[in-house]
Protein backbone atom coordinates (compact mmCIF):
# COMPACT_ATOMS: atom_id res chain seq x y z
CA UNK A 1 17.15 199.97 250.33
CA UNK A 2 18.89 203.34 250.43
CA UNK A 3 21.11 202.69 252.78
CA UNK A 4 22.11 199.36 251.34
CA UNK A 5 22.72 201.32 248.16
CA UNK A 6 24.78 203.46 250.51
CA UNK A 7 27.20 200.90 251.70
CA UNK A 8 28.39 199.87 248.24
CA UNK A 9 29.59 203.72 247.52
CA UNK A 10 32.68 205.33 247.88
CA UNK A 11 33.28 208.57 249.14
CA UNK A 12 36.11 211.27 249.12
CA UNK A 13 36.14 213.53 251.93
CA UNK A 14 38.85 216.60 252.56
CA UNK A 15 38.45 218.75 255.22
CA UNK A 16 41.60 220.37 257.05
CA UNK A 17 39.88 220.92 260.39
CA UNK A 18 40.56 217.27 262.45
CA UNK A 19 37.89 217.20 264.17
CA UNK A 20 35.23 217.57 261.86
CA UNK A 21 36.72 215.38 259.44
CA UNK A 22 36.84 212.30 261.99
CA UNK A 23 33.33 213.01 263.08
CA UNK A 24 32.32 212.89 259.65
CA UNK A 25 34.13 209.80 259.18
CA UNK A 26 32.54 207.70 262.28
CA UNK A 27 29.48 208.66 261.11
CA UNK A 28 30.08 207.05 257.79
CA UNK A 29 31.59 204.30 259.22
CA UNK A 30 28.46 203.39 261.07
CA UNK A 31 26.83 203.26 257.49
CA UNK A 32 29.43 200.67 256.13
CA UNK A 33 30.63 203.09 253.65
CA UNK A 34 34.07 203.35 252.30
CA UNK A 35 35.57 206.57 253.14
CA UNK A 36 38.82 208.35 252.10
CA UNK A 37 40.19 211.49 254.09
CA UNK A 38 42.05 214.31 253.00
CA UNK A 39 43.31 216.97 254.93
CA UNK A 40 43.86 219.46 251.50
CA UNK A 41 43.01 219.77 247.99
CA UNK A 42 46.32 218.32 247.01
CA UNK A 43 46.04 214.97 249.29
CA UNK A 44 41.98 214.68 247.99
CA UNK A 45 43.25 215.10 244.48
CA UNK A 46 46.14 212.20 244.84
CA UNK A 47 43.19 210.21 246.66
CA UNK A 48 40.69 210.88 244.14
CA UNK A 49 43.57 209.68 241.52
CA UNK A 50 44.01 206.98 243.19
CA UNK A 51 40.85 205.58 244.06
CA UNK A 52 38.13 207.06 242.05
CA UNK A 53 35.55 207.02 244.40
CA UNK A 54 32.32 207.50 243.75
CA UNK A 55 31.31 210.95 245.54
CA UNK A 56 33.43 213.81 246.52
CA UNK A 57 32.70 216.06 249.83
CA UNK A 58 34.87 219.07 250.15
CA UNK A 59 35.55 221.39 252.08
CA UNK A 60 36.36 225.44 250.32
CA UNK A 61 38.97 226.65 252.31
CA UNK A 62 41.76 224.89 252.79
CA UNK A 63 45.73 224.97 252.61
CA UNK A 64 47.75 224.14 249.76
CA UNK A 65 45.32 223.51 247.67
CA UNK A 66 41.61 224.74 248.14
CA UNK A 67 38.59 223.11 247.88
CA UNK A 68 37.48 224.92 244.64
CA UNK A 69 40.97 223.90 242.73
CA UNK A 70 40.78 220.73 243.53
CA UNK A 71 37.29 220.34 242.41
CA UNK A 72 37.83 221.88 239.14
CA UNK A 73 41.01 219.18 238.63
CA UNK A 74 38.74 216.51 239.56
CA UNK A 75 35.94 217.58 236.94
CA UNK A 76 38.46 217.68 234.38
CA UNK A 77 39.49 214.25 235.18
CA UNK A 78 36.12 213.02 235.78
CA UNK A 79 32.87 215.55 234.52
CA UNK A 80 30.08 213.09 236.19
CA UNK A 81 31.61 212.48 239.16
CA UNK A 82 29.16 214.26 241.88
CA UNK A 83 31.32 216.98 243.98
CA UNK A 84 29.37 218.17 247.40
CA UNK A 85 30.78 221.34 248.51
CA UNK A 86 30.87 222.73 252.38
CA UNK A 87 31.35 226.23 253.65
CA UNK A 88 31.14 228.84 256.35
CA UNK A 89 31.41 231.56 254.96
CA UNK A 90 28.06 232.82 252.83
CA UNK A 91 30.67 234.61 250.24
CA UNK A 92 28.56 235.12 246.65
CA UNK A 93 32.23 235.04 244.61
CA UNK A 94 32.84 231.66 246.13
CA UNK A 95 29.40 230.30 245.30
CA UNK A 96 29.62 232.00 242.12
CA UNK A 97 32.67 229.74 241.41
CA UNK A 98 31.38 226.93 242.54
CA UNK A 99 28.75 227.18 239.93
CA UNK A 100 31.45 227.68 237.45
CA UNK A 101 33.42 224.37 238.44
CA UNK A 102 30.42 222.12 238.17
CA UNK A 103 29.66 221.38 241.92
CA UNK A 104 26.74 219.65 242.57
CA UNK A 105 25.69 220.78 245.90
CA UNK A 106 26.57 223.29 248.48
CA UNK A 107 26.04 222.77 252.53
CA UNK A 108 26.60 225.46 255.02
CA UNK A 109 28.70 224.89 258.36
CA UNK A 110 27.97 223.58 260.63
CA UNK A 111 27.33 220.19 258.74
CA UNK A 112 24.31 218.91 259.93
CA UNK A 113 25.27 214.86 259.52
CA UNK A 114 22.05 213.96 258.84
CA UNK A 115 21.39 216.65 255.95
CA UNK A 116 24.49 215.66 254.65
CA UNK A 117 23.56 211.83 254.80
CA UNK A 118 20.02 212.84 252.70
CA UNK A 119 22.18 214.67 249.66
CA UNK A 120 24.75 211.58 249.54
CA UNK A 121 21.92 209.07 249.58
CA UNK A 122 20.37 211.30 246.33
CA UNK A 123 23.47 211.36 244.88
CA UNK A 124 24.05 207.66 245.13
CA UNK A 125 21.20 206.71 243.19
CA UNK A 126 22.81 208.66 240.12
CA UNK A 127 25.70 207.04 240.77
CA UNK A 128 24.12 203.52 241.20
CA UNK A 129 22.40 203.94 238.08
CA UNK A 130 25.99 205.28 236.65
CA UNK A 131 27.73 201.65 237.52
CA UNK A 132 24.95 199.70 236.86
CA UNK A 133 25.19 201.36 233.17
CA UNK A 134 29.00 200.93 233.41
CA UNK A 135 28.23 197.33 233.78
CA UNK A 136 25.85 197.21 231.14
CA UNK A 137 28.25 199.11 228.72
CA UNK A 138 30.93 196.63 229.65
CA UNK A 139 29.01 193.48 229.15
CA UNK A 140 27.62 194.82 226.09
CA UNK A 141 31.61 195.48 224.73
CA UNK A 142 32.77 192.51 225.94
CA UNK A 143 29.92 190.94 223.41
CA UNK A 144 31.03 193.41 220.72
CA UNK A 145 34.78 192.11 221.21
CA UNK A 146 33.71 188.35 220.64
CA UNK A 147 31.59 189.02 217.82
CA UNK A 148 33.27 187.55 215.10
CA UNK A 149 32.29 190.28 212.50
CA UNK A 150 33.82 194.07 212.50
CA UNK A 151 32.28 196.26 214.73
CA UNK A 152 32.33 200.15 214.53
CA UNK A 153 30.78 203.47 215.68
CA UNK A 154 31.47 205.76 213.76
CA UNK A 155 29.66 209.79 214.53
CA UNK A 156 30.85 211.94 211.92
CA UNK A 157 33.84 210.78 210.33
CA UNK A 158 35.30 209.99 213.49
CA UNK A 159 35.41 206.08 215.08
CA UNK A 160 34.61 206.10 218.51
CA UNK A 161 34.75 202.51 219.09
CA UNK A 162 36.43 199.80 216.53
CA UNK A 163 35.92 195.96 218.41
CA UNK A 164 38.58 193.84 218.98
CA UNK A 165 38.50 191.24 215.44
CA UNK A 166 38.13 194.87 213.37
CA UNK A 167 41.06 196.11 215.44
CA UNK A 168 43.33 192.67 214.62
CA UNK A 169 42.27 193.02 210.53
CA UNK A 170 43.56 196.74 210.55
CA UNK A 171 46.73 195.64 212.96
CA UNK A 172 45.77 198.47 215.46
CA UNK A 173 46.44 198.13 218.94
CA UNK A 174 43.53 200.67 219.66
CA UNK A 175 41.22 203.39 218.90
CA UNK A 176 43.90 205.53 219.49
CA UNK A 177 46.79 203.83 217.18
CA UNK A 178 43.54 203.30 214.42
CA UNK A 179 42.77 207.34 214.82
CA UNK A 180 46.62 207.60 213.91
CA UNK A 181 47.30 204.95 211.21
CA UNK A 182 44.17 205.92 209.49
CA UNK A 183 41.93 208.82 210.71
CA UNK A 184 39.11 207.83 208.88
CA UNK A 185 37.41 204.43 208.13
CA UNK A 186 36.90 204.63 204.68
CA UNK A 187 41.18 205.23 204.18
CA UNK A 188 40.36 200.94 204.78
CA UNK A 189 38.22 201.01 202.13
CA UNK A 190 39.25 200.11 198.46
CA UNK A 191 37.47 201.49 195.54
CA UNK A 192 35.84 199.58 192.66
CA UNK A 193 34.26 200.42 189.73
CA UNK A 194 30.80 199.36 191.05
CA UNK A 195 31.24 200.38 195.19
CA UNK A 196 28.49 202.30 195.92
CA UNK A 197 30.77 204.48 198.51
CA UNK A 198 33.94 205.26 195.58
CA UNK A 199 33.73 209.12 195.07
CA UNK A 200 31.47 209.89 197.84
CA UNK A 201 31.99 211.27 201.47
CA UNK A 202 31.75 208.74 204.11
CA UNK A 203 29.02 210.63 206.54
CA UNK A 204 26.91 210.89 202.98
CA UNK A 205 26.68 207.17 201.92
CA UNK A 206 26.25 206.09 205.98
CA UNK A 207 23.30 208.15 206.12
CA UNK A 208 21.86 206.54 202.80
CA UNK A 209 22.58 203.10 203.82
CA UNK A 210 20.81 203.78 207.63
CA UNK A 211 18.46 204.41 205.89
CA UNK A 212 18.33 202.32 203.13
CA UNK A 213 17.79 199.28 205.58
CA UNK A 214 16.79 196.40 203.46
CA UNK A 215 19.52 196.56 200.67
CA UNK A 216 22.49 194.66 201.35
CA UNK A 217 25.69 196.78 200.46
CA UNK A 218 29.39 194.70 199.29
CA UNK A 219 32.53 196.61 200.52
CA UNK A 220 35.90 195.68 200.06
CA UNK A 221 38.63 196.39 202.59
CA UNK A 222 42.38 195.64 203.09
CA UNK A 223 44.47 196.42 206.05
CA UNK A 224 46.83 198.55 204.45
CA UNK A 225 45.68 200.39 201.33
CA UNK A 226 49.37 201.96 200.06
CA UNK A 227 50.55 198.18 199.68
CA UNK A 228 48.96 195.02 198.02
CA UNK A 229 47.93 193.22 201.08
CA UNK A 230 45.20 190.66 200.50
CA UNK A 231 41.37 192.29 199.98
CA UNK A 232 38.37 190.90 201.33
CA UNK A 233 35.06 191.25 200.73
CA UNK A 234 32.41 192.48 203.46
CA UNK A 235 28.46 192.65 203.80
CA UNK A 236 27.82 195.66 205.30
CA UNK A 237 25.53 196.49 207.62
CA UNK A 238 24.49 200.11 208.79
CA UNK A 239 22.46 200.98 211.60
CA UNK A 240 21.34 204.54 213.47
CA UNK A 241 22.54 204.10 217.15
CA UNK A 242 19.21 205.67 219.18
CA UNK A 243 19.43 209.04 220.84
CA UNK A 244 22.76 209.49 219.27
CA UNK A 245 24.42 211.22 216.62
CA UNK A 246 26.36 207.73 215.83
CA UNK A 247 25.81 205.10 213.50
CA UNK A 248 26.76 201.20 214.19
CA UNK A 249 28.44 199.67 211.21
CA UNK A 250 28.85 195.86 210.97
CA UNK A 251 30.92 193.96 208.45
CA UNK A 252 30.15 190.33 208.06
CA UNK A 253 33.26 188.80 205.77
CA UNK A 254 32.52 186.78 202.99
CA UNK A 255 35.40 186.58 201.36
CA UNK A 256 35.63 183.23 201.02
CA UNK A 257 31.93 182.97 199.32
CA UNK A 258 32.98 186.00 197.10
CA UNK A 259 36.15 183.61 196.41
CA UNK A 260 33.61 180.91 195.43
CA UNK A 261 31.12 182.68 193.78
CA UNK A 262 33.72 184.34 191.74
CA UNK A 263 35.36 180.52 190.75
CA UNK A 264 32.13 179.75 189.80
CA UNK A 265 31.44 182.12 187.49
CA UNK A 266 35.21 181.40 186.45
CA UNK A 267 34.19 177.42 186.00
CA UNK A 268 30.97 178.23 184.31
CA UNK A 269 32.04 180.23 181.68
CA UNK A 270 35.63 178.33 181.20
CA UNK A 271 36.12 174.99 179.20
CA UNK A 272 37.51 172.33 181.98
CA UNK A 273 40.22 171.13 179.71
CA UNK A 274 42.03 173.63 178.06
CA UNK A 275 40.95 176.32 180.53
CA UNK A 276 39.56 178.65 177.81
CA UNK A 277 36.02 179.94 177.08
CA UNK A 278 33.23 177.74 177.06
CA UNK A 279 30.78 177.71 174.38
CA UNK A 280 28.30 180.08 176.40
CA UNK A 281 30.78 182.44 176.97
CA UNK A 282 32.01 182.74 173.73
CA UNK A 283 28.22 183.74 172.27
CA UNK A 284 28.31 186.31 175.41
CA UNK A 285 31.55 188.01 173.78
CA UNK A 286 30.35 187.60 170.50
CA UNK A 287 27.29 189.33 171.21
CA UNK A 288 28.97 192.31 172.75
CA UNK A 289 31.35 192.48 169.48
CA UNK A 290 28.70 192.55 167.08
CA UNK A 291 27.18 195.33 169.27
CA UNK A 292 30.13 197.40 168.78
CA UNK A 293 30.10 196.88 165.42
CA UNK A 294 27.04 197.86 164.89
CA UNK A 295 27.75 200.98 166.96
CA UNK A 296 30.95 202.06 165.63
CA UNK A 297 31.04 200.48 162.20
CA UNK A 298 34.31 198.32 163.34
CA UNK A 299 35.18 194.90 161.51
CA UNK A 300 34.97 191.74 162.95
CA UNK A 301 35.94 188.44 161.41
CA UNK A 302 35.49 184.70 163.04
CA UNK A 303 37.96 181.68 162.76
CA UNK A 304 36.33 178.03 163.22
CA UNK A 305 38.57 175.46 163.35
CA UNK A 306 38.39 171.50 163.71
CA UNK A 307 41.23 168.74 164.78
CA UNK A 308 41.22 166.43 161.71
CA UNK A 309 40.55 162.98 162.18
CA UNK A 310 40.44 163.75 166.13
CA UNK A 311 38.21 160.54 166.57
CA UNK A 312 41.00 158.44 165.27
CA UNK A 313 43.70 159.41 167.81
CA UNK A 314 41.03 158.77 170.95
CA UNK A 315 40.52 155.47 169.42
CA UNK A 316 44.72 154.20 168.62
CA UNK A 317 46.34 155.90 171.60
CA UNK A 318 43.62 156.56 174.04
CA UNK A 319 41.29 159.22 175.26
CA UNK A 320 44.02 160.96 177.89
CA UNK A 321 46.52 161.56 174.97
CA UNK A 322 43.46 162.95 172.78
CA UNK A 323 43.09 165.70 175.69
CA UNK A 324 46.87 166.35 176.06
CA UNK A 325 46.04 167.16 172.38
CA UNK A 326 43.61 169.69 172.73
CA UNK A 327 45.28 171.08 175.64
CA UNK A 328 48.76 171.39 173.13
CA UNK A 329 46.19 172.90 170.06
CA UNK A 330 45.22 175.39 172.73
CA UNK A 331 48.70 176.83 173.24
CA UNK A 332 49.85 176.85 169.78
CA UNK A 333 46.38 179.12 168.94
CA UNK A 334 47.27 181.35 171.66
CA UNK A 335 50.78 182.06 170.33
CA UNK A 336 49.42 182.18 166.84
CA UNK A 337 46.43 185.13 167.80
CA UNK A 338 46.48 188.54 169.86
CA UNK A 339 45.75 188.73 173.30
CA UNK A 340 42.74 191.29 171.80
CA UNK A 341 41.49 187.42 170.19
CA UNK A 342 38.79 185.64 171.89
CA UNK A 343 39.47 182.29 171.62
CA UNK A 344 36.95 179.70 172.93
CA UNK A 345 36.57 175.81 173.05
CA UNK A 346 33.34 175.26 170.43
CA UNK A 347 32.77 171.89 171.30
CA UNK A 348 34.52 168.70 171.18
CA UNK A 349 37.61 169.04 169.27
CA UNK A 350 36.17 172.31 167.65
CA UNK A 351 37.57 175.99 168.66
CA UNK A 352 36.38 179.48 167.33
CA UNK A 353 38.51 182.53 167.62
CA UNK A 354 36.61 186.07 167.41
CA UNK A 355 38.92 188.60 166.16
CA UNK A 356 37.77 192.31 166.71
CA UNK A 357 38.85 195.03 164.31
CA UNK A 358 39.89 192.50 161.58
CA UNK A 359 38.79 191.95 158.51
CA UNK A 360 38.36 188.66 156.29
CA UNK A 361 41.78 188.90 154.67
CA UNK A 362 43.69 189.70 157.93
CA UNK A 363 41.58 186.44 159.48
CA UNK A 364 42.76 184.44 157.14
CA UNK A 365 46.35 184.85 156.89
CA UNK A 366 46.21 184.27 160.67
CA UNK A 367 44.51 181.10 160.11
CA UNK A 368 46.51 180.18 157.83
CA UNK A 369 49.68 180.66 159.77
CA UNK A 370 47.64 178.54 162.54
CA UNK A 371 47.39 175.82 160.22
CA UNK A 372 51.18 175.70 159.54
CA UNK A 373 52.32 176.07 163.01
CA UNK A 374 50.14 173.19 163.82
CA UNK A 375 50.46 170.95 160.82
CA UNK A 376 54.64 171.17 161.64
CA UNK A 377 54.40 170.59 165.22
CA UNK A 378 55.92 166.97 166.43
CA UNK A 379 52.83 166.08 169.37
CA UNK A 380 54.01 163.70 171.77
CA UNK A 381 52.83 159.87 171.15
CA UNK A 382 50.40 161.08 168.00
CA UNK A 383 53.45 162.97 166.60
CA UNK A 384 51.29 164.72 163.44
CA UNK A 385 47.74 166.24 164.00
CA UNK A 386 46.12 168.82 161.11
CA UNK A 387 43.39 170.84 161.63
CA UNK A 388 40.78 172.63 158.94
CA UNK A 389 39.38 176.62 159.44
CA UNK A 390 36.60 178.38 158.30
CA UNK A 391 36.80 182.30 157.69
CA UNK A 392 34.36 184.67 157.77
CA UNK A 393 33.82 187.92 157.97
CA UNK A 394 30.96 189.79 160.25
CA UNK A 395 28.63 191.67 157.25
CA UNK A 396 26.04 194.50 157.63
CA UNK A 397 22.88 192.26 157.24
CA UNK A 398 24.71 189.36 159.10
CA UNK A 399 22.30 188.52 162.70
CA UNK A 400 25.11 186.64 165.42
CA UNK A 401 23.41 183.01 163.55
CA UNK A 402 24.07 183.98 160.46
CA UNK A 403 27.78 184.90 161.19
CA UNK A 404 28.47 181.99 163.04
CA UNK A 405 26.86 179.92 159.81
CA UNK A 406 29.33 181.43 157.54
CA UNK A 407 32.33 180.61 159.42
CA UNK A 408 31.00 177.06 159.75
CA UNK A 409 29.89 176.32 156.20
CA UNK A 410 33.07 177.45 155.58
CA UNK A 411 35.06 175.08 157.78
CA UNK A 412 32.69 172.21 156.41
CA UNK A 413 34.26 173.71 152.51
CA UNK A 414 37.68 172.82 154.17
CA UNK A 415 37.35 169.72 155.49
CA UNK A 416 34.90 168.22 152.12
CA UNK A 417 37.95 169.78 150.71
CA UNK A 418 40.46 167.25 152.22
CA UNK A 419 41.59 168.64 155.32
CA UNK A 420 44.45 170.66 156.35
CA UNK A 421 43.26 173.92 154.80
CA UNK A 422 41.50 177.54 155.41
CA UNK A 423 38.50 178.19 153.38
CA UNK A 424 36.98 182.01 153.56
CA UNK A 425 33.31 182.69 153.25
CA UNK A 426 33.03 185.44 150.10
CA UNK A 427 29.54 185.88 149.63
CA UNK A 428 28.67 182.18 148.42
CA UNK A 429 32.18 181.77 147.52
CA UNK A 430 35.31 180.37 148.61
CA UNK A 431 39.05 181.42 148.88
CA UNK A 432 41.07 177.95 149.79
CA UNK A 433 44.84 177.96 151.43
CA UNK A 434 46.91 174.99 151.12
């Protein structure tokens, strides 16, 4: 088993003396081992840079370059590489040195072959173990590169590896171009008012969220955060990496379900028609109005308004001109109000606009101005459409009903009223434009 484990090694050998070094490499030979020779430090270090092979035997004195130098270069190059010195000379600087470089064992001269044979067989099974992890670590990358979500380590603030579908969404050729471009992970990252990582350090909320293992955290990213590139929306993921001061962070996109979820909420609280608030919506806003009121003491006045005889243009020119109607309505109200207005689809051909920080008069000169725009507009096919309003103000003792009632009994005082006029709510009472 050992020796079969020997045969798939490489080793580096540099020895100036000729004979020893082809004696030494026969004997390897025999083994089916792959051998490089060297006659100096400088030809074993171009070897070694060459080749990488797998264990390095040495000889300490040699020309050009000795065996010690070129052990120290190769250490630098590569730390776990296993380095086998040999020596005749029992000199303590020299094993004192050796220490210092890192070599992993020392042989006297005369090399006994078969002594020799024993260390590079116990080195071999660290280096066995070393490729078969290689492998591992390869196979395991190669996986991390296909995965379709964004893959990172991250230990500190500092990436130290960023798969190959992150890499492409932050248009980085490499760790080392990302290191560059951005330094840090979270320079990706865009704020919002509700991220749970805006304002804090990145190595802080990565520790909570390891932690924190069963709470699913939203992040938005964009490639390039100094110009408006497209954002998109990731679950994060954030895992401790065992025996390591590293944590693996995964980013699943779901951008496309944030798109939806977001159009959703966009259809359910929007009329389909004339693209304004729904009905629903419009008693969320009006709650959150009164509240302020109630807070700050602020006015807050409500316009209903109804298409007169709406039924009668479905019925002579057709249901698809009656919506081009409604559709026309809506953009003369929006010209006629603030964007600060809320303006909302009631129901049928009914619309309410919620006017914060005005007060019953100021509502009803805008209504009233409504009702002229409207009444002197030329609609296609229908030509003439008029519409009646209902003013009222919001009032200490008024509940969100109650408010809503005043602004409708109101509209109903316009239309008993013939149509094609503003009515305003005063306590009971009722203030009529013509």
């Amino acid at each position: 088993m050992q020796e079969d484990r020997f045969s798939n090694i490489t080793i580096l050998y540099v020895e100036d003396e000729p004979a020893i070094r082809e004696g030494l490499q026969r004997f390897f030979q025999r083994r089916s081992g792959t051998i490089y020779l060297g006659a100096n430090g400088q030809e074993g270090l171009e070897l070694f840079e060459k080749h990488k092979p797998d264990i390095v035997v040495t000889d300490i004195r040699m020309p050009v370059m000795d065996g010690l130098a070129m052990s120290r270069r190769i250490k630098e190059i590569s730390p776990s590489t296993p380095v086998v010195i040999t020596t005749g000379h029992n000199d303590e600087e020299f094993l004192l040195k050796a220490i210092d470089v890192g070599v992993d064992k020392y042989i006297k001269k005369p090399v006994d072959f078969r002594e020799l044979m024993k260390v590079i067989l116990h080195l071999s099974s660290a280096v066995h173990y070393k490729k078969q992890l290689e492998e591992q670590n390869k196979f395991f990358r190669e996986l991390m590169d296909l995965n379709p979500n964004f893959l990172a380590t991250i230990e500190g603030t500092q990436c130290t590896y960023i798969n190959d579908s992150f890499l492409s969404f932050l248009k980085c050729t490499g760790l080392e171009d990302f290191s560059l471009r951005y330094g840090s992970l979270d320079k990706a990252f865009v704020d919002k008012d509700d991220s749970f990582y805006a304002g804090k350090k990145i190595t802080d909320w990565i520790a909570t969220a390891a932690d924190d293992r069963q709470t699913s955290r939203i992040v938005v990213m964009r490639p390039d955060t100094s110009v408006d590139d497209d954002e998109s929306t990731f679950i994060l993921t954030v895992r401790h990496v065992p025996g390591k001061n590293e944590y693996l962070l995964s980013f699943a996109d779901v951008t496309h379900l944030e798109m939806e979820k977001q159009l959703y909420m966009i259809l359910s609280l929007q009329d389909p028609l004339t693209k304004v608030y729904n009905r629903k919506k419009f008693f969320d806003e009006i709650e959150k109005e009164v509240e302020r009121v109630n807070r700050y003491g602020q006015k807050l006045s409500l316009i209903m308004m109804d298409a007169d005889y709406f039924k009668n243009i479905n019925d002579i020119f057709g249901h698809s001109v009656g919506d081009k109607v409604l559709i026309q309505l809506t953009e003369l109200i929006r010209k006629g109000i603030r964007k600060t207005d809320i303006l909302a689809r009631y129901g049928g051909e009914e619309f309410a606009v919620l006017m914060p920080g005005t007060d019953a008069e100021g509502a009803f000169e805008i209504a009233d101005r409504l009702r002229n725009s409207i009444a002197s507009y030329e609609f296609p096919i229908c030509k003439e459409v008029t519409c009646s309003f209902g003013v009222a103000e919001f009032a200490e003792t008024d509940t969100i009903d109650s408010f809503v009632q005043k602004a409708d009994i109101a509209l109903y005082e316009a239309k008993s009223k013939g149509r094609n006029n503003a009515q305003m709510f005063e306590g009971g009472s009722f203030r009529c434009s013509m």
